[in-house]
Structure formats: structure tokens, C-alpha cells
C-alpha atoms as a PDB file:
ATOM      1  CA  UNK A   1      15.249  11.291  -3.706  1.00  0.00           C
ATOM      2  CA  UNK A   2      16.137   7.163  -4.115  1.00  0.00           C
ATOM      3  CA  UNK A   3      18.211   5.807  -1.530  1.00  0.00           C
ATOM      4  CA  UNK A   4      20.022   1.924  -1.552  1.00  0.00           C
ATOM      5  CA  UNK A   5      18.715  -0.140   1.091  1.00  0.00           C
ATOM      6  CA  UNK A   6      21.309  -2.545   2.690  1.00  0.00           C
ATOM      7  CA  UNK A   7      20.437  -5.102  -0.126  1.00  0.00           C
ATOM      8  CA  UNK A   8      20.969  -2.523  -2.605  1.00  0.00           C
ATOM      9  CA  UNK A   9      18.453  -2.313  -3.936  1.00  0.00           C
ATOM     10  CA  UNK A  10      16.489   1.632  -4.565  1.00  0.00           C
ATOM     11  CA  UNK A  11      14.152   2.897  -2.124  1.00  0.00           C
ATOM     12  CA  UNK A  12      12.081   5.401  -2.926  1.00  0.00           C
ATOM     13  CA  UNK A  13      12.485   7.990   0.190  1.00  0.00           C
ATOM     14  CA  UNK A  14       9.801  10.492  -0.977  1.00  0.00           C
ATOM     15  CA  UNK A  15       6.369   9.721  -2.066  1.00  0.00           C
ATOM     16  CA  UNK A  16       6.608  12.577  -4.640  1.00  0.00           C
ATOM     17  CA  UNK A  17       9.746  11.131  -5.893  1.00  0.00           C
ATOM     18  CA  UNK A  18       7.758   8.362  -6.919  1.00  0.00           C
ATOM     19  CA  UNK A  19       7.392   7.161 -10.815  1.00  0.00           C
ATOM     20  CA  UNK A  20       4.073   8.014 -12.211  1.00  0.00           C
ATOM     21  CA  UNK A  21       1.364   5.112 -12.264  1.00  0.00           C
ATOM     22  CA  UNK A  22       0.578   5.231 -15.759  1.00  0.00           C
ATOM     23  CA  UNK A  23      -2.626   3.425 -17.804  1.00  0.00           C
ATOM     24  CA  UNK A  24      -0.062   0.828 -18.902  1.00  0.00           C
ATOM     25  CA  UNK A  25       0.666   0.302 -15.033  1.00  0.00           C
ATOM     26  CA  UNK A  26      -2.510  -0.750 -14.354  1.00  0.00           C
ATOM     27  CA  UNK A  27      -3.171  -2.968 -17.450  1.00  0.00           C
ATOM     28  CA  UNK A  28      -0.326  -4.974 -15.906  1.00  0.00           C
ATOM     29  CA  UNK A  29      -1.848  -5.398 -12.954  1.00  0.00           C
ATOM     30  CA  UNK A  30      -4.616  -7.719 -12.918  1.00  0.00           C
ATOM     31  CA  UNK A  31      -3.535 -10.683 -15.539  1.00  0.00           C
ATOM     32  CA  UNK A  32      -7.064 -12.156 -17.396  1.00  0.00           C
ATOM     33  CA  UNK A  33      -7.139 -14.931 -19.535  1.00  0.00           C
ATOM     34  CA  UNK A  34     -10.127 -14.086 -21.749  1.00  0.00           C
ATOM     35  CA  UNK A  35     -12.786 -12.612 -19.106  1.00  0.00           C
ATOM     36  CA  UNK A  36     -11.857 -14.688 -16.326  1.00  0.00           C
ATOM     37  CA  UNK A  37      -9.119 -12.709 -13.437  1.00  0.00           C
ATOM     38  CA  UNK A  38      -5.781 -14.983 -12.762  1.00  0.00           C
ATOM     39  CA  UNK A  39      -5.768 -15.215  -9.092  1.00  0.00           C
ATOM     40  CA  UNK A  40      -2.437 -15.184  -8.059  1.00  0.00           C
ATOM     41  CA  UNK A  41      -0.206 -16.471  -5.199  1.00  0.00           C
ATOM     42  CA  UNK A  42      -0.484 -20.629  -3.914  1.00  0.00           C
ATOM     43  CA  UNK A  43      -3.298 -22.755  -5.220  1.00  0.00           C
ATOM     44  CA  UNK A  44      -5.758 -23.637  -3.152  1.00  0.00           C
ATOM     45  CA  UNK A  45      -4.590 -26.998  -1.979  1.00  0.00           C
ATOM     46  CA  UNK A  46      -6.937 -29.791  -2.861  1.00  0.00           C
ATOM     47  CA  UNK A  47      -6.981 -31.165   1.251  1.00  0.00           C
ATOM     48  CA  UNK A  48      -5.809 -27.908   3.238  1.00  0.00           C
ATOM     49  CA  UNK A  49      -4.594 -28.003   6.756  1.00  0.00           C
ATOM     50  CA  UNK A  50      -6.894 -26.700   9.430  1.00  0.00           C
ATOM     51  CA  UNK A  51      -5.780 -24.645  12.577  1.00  0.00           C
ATOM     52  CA  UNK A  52      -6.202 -25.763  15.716  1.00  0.00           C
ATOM     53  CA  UNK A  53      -5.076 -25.382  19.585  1.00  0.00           C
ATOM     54  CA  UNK A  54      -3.232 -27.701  20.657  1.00  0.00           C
ATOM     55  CA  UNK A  55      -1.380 -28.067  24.440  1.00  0.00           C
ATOM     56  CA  UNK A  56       1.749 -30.058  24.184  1.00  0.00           C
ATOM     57  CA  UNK A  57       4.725 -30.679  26.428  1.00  0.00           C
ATOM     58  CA  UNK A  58       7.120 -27.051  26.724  1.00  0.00           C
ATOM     59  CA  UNK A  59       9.973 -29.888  26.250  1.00  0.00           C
ATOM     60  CA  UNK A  60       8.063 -31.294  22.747  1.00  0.00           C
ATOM     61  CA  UNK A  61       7.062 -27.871  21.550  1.00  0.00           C
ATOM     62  CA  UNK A  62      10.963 -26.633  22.414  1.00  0.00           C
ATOM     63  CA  UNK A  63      12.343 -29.813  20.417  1.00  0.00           C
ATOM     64  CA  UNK A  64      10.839 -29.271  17.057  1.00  0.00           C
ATOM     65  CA  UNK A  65      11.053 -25.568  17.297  1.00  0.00           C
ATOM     66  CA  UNK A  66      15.003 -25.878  17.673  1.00  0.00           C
ATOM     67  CA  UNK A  67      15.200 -28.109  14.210  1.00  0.00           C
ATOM     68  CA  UNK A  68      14.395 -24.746  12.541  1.00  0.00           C
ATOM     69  CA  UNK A  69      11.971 -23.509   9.719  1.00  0.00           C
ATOM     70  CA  UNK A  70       9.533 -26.381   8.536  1.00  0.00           C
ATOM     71  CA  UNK A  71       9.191 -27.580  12.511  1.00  0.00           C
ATOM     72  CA  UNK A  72       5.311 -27.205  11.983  1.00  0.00           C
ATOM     73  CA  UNK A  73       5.577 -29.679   8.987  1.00  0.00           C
ATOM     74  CA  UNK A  74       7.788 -32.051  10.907  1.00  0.00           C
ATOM     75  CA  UNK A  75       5.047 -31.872  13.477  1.00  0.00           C
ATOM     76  CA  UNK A  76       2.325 -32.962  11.188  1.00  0.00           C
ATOM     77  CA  UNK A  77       4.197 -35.374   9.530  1.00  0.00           C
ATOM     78  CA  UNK A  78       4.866 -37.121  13.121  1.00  0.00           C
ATOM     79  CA  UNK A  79       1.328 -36.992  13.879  1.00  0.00           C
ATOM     80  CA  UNK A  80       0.643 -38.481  10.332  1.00  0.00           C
ATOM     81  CA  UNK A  81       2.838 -41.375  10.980  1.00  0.00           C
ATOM     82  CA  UNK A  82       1.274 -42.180  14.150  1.00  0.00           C
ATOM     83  CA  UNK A  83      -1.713 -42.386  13.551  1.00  0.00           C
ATOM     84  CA  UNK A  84      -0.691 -44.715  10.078  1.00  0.00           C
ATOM     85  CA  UNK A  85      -1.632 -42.094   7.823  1.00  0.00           C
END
């Protein structure tokens, strides 16, 4: 039984419902060039960020996190800047 999800989009509401994996499938799955797996999903970044803990004002923390999506960026890109980076 398919039902459309609020996109629209088909949703599969029983697992038996559900197309048959075939050997085809699973030949699409993994993508090799030669012998050597694809990996898939971001590159590793040639200088990735590191986490950290970090205490900061409520009133600095509540400023960036009001300019919306990307405030973590904005954050490091402050920090950058002040320290002439």
C-alpha cells in the first residue's frame, strides 16, 4: 500500500509492499572506478575544523544564533578576523 507524503512524494506504508532489491540494485550501489570504492558524500577538507567547548556571553551566543543558518560560520569567520587570519 503507497501513500503521498505531504511533499508528494510515495511512501511506502508496508514493508511487504516494498519493490524487490534485485542483483542490479545492488550493482548500483557501491560506484568503483576500476578496483578502488568511490566514497561518497563531502571531501575530506584539506584543513578541517575541530570541535571544541567554548563559554561565551548568553547575549553573544543569542546574537549570532538569531542571524539564522550559517551563525556557526559567521562565528568562525569573526574569530578569524580577529585574530588577522
Amino acid at each position: 500500500m503507497k501513500r503521498k507524503s505531504a511533499a508528494g512524494a510515495s511512501i511506502w506504508v508496508d514493508p511487504d509492499d516494498a519493490p524487490e532489491l534485485t542483483d542490479e540494485h545492488f550493482v548500483k550501489a557501491d560506484i568503483y572506478e576500476g578496483e578502488r570504492l568511490v566514497r561518497r558524500g563531502r571531501p575530506v577538507a584539506e584543513n578541517p575544523k575541530r570541535q571544541i567547548s567554548l563559554r561565551v556571553d548568553a547575549e553573544v551566543l543569542e546574537r549570532y544564533r538569531a542571524t539564522g543558518p550559517g551563525w556557526q560560520g559567521r562565528m568562525n569567520a569573526a574569530l578569524r578576523k580577529a585574530v588577522g587570519l
